[in-house]
C-alpha atoms as a PDB file:
ATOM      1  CA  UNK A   1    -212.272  42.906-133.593  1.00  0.00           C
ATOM      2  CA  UNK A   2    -209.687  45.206-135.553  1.00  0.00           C
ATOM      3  CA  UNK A   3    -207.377  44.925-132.634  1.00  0.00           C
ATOM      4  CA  UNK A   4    -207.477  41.047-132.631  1.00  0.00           C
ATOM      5  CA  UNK A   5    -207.192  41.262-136.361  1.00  0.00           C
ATOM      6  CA  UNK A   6    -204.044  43.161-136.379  1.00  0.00           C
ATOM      7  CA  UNK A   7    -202.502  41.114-133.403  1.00  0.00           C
ATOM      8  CA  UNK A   8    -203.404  37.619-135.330  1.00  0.00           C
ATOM      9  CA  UNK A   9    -201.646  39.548-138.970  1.00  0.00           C
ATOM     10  CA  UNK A  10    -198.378  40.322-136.456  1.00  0.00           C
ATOM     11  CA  UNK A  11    -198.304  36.728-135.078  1.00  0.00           C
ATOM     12  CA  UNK A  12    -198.353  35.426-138.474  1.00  0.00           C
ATOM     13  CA  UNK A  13    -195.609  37.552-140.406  1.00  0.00           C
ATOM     14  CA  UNK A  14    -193.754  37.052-137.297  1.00  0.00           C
ATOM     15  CA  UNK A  15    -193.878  33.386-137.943  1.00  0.00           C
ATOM     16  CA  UNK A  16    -193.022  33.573-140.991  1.00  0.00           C
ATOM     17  CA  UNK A  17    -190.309  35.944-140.699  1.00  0.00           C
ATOM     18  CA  UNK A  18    -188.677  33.299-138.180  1.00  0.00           C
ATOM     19  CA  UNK A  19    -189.006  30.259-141.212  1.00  0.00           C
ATOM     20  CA  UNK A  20    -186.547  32.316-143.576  1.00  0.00           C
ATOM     21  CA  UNK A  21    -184.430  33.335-140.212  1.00  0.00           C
ATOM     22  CA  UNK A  22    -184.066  29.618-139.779  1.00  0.00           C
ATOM     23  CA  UNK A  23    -183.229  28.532-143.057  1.00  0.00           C
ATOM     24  CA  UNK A  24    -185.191  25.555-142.722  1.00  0.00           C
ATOM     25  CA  UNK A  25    -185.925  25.261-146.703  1.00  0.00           C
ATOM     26  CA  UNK A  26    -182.342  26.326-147.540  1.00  0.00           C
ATOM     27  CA  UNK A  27    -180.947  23.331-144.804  1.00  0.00           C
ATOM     28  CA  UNK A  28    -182.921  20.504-146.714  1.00  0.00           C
ATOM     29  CA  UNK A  29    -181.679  21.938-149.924  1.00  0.00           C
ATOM     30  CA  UNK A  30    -178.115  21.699-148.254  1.00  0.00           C
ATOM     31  CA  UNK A  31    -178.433  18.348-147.169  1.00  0.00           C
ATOM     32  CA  UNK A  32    -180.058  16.950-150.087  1.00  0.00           C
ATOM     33  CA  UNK A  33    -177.340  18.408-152.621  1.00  0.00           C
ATOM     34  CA  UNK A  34    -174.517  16.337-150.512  1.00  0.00           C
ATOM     35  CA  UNK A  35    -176.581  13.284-150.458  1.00  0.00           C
ATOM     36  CA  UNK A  36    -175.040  11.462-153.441  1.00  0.00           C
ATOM     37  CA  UNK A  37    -171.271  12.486-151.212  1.00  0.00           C
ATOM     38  CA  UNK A  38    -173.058  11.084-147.754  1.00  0.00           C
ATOM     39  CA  UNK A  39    -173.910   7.881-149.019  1.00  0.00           C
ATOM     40  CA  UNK A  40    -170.537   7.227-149.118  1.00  0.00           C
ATOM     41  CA  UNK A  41    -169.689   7.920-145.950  1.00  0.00           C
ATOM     42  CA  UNK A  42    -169.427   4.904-142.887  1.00  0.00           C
ATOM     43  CA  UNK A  43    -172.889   5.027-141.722  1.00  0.00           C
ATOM     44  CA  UNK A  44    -172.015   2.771-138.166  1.00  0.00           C
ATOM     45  CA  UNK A  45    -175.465   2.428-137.328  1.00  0.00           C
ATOM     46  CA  UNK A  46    -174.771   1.444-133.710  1.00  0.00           C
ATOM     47  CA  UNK A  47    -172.007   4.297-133.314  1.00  0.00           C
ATOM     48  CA  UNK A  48    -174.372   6.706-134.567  1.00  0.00           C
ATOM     49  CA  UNK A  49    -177.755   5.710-132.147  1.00  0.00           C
ATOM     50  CA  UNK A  50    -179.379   4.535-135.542  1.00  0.00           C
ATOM     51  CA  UNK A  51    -181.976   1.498-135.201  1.00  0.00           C
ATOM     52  CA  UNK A  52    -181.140  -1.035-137.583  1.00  0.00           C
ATOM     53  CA  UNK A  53    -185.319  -1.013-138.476  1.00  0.00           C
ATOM     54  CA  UNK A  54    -185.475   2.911-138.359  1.00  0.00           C
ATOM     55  CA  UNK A  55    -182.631   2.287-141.009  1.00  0.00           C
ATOM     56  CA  UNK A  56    -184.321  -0.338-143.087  1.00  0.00           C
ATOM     57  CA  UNK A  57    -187.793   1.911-142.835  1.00  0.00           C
ATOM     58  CA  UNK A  58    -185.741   4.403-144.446  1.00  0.00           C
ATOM     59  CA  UNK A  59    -183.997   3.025-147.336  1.00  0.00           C
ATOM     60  CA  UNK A  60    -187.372   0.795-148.190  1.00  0.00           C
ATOM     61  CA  UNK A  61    -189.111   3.955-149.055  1.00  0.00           C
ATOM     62  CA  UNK A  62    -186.536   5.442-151.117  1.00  0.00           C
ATOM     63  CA  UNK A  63    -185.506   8.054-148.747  1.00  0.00           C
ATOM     64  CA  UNK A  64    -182.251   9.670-148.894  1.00  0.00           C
ATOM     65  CA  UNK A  65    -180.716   8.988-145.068  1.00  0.00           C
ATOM     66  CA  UNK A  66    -178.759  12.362-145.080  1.00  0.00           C
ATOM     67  CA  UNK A  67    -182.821  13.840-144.919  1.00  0.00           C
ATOM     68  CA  UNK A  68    -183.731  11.646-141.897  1.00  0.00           C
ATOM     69  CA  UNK A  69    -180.469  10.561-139.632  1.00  0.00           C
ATOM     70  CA  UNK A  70    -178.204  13.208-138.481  1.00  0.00           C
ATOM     71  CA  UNK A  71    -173.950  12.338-139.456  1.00  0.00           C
ATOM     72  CA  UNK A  72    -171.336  14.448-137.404  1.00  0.00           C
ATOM     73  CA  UNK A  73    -169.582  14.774-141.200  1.00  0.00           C
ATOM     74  CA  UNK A  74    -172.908  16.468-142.082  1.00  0.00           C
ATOM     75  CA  UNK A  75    -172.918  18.229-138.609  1.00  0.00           C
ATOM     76  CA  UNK A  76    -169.539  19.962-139.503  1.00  0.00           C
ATOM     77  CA  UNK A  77    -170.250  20.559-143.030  1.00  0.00           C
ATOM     78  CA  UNK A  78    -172.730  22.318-143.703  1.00  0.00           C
ATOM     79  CA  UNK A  79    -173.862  25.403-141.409  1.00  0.00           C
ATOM     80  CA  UNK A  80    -176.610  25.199-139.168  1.00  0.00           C
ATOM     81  CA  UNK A  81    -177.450  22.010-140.058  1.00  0.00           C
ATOM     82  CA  UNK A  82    -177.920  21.296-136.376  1.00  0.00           C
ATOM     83  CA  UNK A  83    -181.138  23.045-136.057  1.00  0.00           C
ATOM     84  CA  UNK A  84    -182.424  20.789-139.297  1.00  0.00           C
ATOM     85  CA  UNK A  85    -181.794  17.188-136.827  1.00  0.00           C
ATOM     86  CA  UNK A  86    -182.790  19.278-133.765  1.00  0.00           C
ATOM     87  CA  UNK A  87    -186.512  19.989-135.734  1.00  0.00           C
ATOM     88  CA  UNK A  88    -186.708  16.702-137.204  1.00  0.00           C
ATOM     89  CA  UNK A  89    -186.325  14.694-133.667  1.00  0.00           C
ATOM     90  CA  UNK A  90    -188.763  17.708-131.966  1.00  0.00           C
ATOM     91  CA  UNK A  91    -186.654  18.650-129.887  1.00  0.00           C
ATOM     92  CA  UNK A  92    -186.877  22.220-127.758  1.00  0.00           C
ATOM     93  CA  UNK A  93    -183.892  24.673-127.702  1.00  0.00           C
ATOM     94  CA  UNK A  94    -184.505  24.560-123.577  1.00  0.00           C
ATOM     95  CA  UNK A  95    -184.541  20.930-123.411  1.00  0.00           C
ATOM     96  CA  UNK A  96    -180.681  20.765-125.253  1.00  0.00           C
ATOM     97  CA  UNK A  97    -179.892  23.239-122.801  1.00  0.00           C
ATOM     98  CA  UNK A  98    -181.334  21.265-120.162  1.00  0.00           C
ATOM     99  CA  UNK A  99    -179.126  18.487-121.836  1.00  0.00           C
ATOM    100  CA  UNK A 100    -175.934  20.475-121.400  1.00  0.00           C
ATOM    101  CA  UNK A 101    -176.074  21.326-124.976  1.00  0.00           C
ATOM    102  CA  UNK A 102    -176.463  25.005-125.646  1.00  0.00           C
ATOM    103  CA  UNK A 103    -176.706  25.280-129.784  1.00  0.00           C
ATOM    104  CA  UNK A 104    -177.704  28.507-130.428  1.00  0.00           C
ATOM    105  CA  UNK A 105    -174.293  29.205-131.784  1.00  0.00           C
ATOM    106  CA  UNK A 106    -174.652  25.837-133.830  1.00  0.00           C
ATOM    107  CA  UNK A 107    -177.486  26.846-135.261  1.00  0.00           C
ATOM    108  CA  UNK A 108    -176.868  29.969-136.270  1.00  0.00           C
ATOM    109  CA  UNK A 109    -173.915  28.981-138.022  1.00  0.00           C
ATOM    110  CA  UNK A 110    -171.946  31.092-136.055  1.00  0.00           C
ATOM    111  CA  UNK A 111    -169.459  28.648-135.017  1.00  0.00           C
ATOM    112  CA  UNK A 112    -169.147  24.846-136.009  1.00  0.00           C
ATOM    113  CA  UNK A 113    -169.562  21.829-134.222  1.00  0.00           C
ATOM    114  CA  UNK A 114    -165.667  19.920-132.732  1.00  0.00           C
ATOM    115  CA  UNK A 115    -166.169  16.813-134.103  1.00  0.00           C
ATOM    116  CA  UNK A 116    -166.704  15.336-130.362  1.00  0.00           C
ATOM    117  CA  UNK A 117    -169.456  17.621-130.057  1.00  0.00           C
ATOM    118  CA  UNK A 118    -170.726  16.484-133.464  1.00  0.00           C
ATOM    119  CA  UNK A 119    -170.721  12.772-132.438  1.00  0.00           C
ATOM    120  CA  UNK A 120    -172.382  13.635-129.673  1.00  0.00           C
ATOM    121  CA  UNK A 121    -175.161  15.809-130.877  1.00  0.00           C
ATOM    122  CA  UNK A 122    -175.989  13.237-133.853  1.00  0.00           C
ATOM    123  CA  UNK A 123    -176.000  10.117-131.681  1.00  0.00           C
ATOM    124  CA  UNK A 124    -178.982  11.898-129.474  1.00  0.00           C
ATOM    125  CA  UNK A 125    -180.888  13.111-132.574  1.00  0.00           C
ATOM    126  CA  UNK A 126    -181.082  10.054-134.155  1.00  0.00           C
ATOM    127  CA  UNK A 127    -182.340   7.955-131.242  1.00  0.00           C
ATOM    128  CA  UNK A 128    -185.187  10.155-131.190  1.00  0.00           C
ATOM    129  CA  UNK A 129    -185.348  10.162-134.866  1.00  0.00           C
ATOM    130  CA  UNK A 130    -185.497   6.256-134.875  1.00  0.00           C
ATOM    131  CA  UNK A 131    -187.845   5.651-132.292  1.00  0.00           C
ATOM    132  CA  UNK A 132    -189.821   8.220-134.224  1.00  0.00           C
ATOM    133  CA  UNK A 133    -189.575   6.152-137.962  1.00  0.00           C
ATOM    134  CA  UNK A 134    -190.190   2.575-135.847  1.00  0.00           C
ATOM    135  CA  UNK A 135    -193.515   3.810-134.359  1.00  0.00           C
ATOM    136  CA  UNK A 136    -194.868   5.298-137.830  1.00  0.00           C
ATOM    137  CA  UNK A 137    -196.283   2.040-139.975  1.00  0.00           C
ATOM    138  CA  UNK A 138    -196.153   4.271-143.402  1.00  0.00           C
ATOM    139  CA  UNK A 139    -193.415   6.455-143.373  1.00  0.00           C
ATOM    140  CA  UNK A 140    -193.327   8.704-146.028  1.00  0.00           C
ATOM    141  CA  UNK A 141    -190.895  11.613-146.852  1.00  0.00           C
ATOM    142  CA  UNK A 142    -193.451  14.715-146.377  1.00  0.00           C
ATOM    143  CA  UNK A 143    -194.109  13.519-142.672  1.00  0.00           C
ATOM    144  CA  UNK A 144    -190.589  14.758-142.234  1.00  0.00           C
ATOM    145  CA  UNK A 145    -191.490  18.179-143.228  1.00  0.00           C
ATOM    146  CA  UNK A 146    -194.302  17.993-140.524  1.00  0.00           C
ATOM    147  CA  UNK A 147    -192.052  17.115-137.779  1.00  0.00           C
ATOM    148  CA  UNK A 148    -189.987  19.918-138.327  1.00  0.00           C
ATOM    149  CA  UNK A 149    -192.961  22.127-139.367  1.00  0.00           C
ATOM    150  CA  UNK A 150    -194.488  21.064-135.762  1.00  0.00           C
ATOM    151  CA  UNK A 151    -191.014  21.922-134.160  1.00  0.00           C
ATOM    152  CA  UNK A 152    -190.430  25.638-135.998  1.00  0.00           C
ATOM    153  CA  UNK A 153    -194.072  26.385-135.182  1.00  0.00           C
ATOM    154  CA  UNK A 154    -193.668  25.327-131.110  1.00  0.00           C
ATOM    155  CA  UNK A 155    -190.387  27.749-131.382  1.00  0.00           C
ATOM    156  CA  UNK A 156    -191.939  31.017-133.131  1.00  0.00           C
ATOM    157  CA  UNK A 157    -194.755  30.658-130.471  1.00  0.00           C
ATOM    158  CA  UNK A 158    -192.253  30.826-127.558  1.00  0.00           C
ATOM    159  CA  UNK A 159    -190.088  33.377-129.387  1.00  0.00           C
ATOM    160  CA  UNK A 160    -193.634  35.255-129.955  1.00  0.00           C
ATOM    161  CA  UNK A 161    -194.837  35.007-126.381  1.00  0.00           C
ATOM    162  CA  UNK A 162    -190.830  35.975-125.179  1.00  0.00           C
ATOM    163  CA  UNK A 163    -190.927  39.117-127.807  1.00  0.00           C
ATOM    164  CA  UNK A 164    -194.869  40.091-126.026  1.00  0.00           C
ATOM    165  CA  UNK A 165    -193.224  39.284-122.375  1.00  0.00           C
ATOM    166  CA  UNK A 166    -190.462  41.789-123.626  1.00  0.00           C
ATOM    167  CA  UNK A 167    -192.832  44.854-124.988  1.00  0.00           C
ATOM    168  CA  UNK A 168    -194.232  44.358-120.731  1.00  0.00           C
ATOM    169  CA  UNK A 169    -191.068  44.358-119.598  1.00  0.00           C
ATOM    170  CA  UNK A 170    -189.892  47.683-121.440  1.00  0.00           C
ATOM    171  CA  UNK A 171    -193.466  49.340-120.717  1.00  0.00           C
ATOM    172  CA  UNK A 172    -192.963  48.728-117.290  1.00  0.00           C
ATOM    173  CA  UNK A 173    -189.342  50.149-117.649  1.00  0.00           C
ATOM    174  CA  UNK A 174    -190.154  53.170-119.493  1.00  0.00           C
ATOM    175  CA  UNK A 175    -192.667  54.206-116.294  1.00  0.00           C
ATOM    176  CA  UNK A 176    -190.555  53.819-113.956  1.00  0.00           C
ATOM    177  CA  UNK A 177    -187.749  55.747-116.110  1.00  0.00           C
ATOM    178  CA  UNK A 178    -190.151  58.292-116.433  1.00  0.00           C
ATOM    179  CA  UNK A 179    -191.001  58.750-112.164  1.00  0.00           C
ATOM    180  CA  UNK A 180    -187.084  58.177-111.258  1.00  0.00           C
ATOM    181  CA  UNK A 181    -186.079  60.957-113.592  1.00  0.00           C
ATOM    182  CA  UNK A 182    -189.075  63.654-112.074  1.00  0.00           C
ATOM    183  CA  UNK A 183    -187.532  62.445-108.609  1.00  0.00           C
ATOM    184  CA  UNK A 184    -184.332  63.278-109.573  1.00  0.00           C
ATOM    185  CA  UNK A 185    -182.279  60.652-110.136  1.00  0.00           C
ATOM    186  CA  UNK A 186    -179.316  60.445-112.861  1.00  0.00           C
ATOM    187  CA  UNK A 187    -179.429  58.237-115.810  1.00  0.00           C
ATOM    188  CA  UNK A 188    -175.957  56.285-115.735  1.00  0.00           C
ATOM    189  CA  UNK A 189    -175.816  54.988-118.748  1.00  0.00           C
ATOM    190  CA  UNK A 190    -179.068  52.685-120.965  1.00  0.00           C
ATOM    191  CA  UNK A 191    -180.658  50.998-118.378  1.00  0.00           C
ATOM    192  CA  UNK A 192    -179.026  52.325-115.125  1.00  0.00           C
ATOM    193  CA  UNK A 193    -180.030  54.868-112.824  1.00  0.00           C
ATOM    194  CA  UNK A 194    -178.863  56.359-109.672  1.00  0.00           C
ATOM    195  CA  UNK A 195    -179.473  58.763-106.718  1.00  0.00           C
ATOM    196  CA  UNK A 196    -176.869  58.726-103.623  1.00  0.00           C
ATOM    197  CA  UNK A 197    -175.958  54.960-103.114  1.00  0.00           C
ATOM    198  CA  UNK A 198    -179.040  53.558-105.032  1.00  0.00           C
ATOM    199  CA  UNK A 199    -178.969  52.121-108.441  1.00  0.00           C
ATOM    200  CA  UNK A 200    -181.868  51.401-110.222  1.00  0.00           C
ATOM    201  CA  UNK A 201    -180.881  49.060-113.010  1.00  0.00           C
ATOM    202  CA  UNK A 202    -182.694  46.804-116.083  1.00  0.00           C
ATOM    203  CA  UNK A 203    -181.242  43.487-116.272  1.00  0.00           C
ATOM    204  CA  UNK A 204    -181.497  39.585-116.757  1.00  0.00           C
ATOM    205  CA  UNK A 205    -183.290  37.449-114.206  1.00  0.00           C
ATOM    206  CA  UNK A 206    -184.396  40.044-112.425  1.00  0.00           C
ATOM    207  CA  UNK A 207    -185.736  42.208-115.102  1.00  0.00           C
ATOM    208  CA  UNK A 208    -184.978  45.225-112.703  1.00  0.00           C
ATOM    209  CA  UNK A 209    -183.007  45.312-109.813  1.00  0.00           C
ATOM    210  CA  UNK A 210    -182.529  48.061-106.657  1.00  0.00           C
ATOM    211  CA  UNK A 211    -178.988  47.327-105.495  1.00  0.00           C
ATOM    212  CA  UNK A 212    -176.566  49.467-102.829  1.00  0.00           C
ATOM    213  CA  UNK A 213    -173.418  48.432-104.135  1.00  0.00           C
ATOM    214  CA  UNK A 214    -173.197  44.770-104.176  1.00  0.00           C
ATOM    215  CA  UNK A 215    -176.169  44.484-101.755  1.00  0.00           C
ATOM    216  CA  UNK A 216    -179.920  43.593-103.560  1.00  0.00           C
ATOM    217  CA  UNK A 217    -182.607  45.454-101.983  1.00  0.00           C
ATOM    218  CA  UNK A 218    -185.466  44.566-104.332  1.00  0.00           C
ATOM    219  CA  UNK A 219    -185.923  42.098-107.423  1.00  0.00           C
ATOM    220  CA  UNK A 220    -188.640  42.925-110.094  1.00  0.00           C
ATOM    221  CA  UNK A 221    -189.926  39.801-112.479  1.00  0.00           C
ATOM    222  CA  UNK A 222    -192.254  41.055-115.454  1.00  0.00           C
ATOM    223  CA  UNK A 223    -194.237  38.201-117.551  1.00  0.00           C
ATOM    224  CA  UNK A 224    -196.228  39.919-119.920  1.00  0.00           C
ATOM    225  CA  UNK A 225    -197.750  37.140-121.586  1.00  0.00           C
ATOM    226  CA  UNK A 226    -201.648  37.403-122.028  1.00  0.00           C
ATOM    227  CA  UNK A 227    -202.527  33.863-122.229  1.00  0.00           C
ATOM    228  CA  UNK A 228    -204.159  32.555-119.271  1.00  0.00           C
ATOM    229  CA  UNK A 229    -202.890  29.228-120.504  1.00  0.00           C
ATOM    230  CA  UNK A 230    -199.470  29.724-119.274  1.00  0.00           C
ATOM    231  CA  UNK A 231    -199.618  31.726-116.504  1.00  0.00           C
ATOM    232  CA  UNK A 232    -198.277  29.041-113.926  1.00  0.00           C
ATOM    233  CA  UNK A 233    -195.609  28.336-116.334  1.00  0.00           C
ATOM    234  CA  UNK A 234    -194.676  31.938-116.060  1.00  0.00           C
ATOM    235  CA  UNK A 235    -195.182  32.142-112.275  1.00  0.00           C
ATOM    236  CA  UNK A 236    -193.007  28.850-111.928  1.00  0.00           C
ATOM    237  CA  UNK A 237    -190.158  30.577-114.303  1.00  0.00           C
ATOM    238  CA  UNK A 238    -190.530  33.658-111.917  1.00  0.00           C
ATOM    239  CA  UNK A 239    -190.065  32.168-108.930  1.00  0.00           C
ATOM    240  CA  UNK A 240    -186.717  30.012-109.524  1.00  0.00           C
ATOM    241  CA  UNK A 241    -185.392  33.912-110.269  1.00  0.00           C
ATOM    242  CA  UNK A 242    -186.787  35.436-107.181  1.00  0.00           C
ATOM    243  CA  UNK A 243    -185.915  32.715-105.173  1.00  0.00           C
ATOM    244  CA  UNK A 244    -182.481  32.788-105.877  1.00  0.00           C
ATOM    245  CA  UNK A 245    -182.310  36.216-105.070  1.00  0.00           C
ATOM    246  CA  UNK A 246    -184.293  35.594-101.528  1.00  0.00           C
ATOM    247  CA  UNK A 247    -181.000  32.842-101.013  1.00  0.00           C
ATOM    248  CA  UNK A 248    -178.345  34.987-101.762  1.00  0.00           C
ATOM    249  CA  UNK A 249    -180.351  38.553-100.102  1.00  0.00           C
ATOM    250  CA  UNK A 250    -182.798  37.619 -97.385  1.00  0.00           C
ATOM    251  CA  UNK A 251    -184.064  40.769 -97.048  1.00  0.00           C
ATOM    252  CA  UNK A 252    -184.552  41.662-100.631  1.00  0.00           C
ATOM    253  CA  UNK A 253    -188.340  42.473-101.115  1.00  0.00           C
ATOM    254  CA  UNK A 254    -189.070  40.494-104.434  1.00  0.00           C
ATOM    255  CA  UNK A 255    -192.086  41.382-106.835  1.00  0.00           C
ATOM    256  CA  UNK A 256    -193.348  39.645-109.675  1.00  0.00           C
ATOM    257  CA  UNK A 257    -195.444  41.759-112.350  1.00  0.00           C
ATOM    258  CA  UNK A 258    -198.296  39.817-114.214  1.00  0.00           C
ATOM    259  CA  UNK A 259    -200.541  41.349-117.076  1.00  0.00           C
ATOM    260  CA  UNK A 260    -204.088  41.242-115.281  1.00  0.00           C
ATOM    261  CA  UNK A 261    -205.779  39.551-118.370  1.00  0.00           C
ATOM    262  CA  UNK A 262    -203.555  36.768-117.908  1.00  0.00           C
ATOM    263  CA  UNK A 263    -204.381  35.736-114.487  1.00  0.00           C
ATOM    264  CA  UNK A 264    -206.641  32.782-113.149  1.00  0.00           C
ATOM    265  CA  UNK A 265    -207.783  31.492-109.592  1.00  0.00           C
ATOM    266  CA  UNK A 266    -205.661  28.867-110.039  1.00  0.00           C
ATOM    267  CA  UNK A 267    -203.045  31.645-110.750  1.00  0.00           C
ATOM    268  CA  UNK A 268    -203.500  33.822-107.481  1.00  0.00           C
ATOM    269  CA  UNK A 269    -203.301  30.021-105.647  1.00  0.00           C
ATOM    270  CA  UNK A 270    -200.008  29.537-107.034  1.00  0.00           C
ATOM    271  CA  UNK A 271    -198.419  32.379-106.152  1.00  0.00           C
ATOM    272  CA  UNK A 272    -199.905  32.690-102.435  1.00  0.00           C
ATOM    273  CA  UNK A 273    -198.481  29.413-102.534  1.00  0.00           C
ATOM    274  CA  UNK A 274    -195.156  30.537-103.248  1.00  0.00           C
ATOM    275  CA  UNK A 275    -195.270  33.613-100.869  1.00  0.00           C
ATOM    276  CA  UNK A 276    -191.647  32.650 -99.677  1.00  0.00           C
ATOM    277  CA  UNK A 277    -190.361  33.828-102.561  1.00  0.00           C
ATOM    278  CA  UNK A 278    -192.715  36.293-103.835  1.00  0.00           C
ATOM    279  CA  UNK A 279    -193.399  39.209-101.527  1.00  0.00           C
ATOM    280  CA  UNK A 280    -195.627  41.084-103.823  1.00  0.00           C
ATOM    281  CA  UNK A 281    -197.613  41.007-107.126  1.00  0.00           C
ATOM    282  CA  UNK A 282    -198.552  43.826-109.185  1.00  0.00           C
ATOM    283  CA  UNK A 283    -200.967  44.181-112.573  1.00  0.00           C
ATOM    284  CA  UNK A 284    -199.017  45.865-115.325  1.00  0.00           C
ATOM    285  CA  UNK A 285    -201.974  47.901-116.098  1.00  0.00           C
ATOM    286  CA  UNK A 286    -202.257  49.385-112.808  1.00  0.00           C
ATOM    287  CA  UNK A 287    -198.797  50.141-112.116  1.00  0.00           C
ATOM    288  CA  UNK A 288    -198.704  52.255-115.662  1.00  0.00           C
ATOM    289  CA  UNK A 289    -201.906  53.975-115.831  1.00  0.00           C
ATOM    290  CA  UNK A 290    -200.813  57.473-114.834  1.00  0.00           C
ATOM    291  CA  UNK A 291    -196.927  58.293-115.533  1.00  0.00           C
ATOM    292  CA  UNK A 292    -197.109  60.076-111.753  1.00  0.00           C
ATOM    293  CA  UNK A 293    -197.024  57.435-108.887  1.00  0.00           C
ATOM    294  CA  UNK A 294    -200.851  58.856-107.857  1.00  0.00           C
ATOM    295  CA  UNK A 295    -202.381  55.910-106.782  1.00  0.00           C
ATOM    296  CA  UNK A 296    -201.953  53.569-103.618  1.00  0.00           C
ATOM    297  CA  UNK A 297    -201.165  50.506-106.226  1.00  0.00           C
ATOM    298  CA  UNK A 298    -197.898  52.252-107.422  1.00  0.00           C
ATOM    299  CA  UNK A 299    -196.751  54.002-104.390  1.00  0.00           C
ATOM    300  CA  UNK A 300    -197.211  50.645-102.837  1.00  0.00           C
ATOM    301  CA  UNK A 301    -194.747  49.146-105.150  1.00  0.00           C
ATOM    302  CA  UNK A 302    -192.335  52.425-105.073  1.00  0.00           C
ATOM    303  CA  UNK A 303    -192.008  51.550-101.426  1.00  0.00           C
ATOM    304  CA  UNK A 304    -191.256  47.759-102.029  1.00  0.00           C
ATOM    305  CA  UNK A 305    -188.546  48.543-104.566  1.00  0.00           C
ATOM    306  CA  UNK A 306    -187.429  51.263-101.641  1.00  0.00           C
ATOM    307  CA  UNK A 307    -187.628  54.093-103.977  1.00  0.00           C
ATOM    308  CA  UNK A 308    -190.464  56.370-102.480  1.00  0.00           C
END
């Protein structure tokens, strides 16, 4: 019970930690404070995907339209602001980048929107947003705060479940650090190392990768997450990686890494399933559980990666 304690207290200052990351209180502040300047501005409803009703909804209840519709003057002006119309029209990081739109850098104010970009970004935002304000009878201004409240909370949970996928991947790393360098090999540098023409290296989709120069030998996927839940999410994520390694190396052996608590019948369906791409799976517990490759499980994989 202590240990679920403790994992539930981490989960929750790590949530928290991400609101004042975000900014999401200082953004509203922001954007309220140039309200009074905004309400001058040309508001083109058409130009700017805004719903003439959406509109009307608005400015019946008294609420400042800087707070609900995005403006590319608003876009450009104040830093960040991006994330603020991104939250409000619930709207995934992923599913911008799906869109083309990568805003990271946006939103973390490390560069500003060109004012094309700006146009852009505000005319999808508030389409949502409108459809959003038409289908709510009673709109009122804290409902706002719940729409982004629902959005930051959907993020921290991936960033939480990415940051517990990341400890696996770095366990998993520091055991196989641990039998290359009793074997041997030479560290090349963080994350690299090497014996004869082998190279041994952590990367980025794959997690770890067995090369020979420019030739991929073996691909390693690690998804660490414990939630049954979204196992096949993390199986499907895994297998767009190893695949394109399988098109671009035939022979590569490819080897996707699961935490055992994690998996479900439906799981071990989906990845027989996708055998074409996946040669091999392996339980993170098993493969760590002595730091010497002593048992069949992780000389197995050793020989898959072609390191034993």
């Amino acid at each position: 019970m202590n240990a679920r304690h403790d994992e539930q207290l981490l989960r929750s200052l790590f949530f928290h930690q991400k609101l004042h990351e975000w900014r999401l209180v200082e953004l509203f502040d922001e954007l309220n404070e140039i309200s009074s300047e905004a309400a001058m501005w040309t508001w083109d409803l058409k130009a700017l995907g805004i719903a003439e009703e959406a509109w009307n909804k608005v400015i019946h209840r008294g609420i400042k339209p800087i707070l609900v519709f995005a403006h590319p003057r608003a876009l450009q002006q104040v830093p960040g602001a991006v994330a603020y119309y991104r939250m409000l029209a619930m709207v995934s990081q992923k599913s911008m980048q799906q869109m083309g739109q990568n805003v990271t850098a946006l939103e973390e104010g490390r560069r500003q929107p060109t004012l094309q970009e700006a146009k852009k970004l505000a005319y999808w935002f508030n389409q949502i947003i409108s459809t959003l304000v038409n289908s709510d009878e009673d709109l009122r201004e804290e409902e706002l705060w719940l729409w982004r409240g629902m959005s930051a909370g959907a993020q921290a949970d991936g960033s939480w479940r990415n940051r517990k996928g990341k400890e696996a991947e770095s366990t998993l790393w520091a055991w196989l650090s641990h039998v290359l360098r009793s074997q041997g090999w030479r560290s090349r540098g963080r994350g690299i190392w090497q014996k004869g023409g082998l190279v041994v290296e952590r990367a980025s989709e794959p997690d770890i990768r067995v090369r020979r120069e420019d030739e991929v030998l073996a691909a390693v996927e690690v998804k660490g997450g414990k939630d049954p839940s979204g196992v096949l999410e993390r199986i499907g994520a895994a297998v767009k990686t190893l695949q394109r390694i399988k098109d671009e190396h035939p022979a590569a052996a490819t080897v996707l890494v699961l935490r055992q608590a994690a998996v479900t019948e439906a799981a071990r369906e989906e990845w027989h399933r996708q055998r074409a791409s996946i040669n091999a799976v392996f339980f993170l517990e098993e493969l760590i559980a002595s730091s010497q490759p002593v048992s069949e499980t992780q000389k197995r994989f050793l020989r898959l990666l072609r390191l034993l």
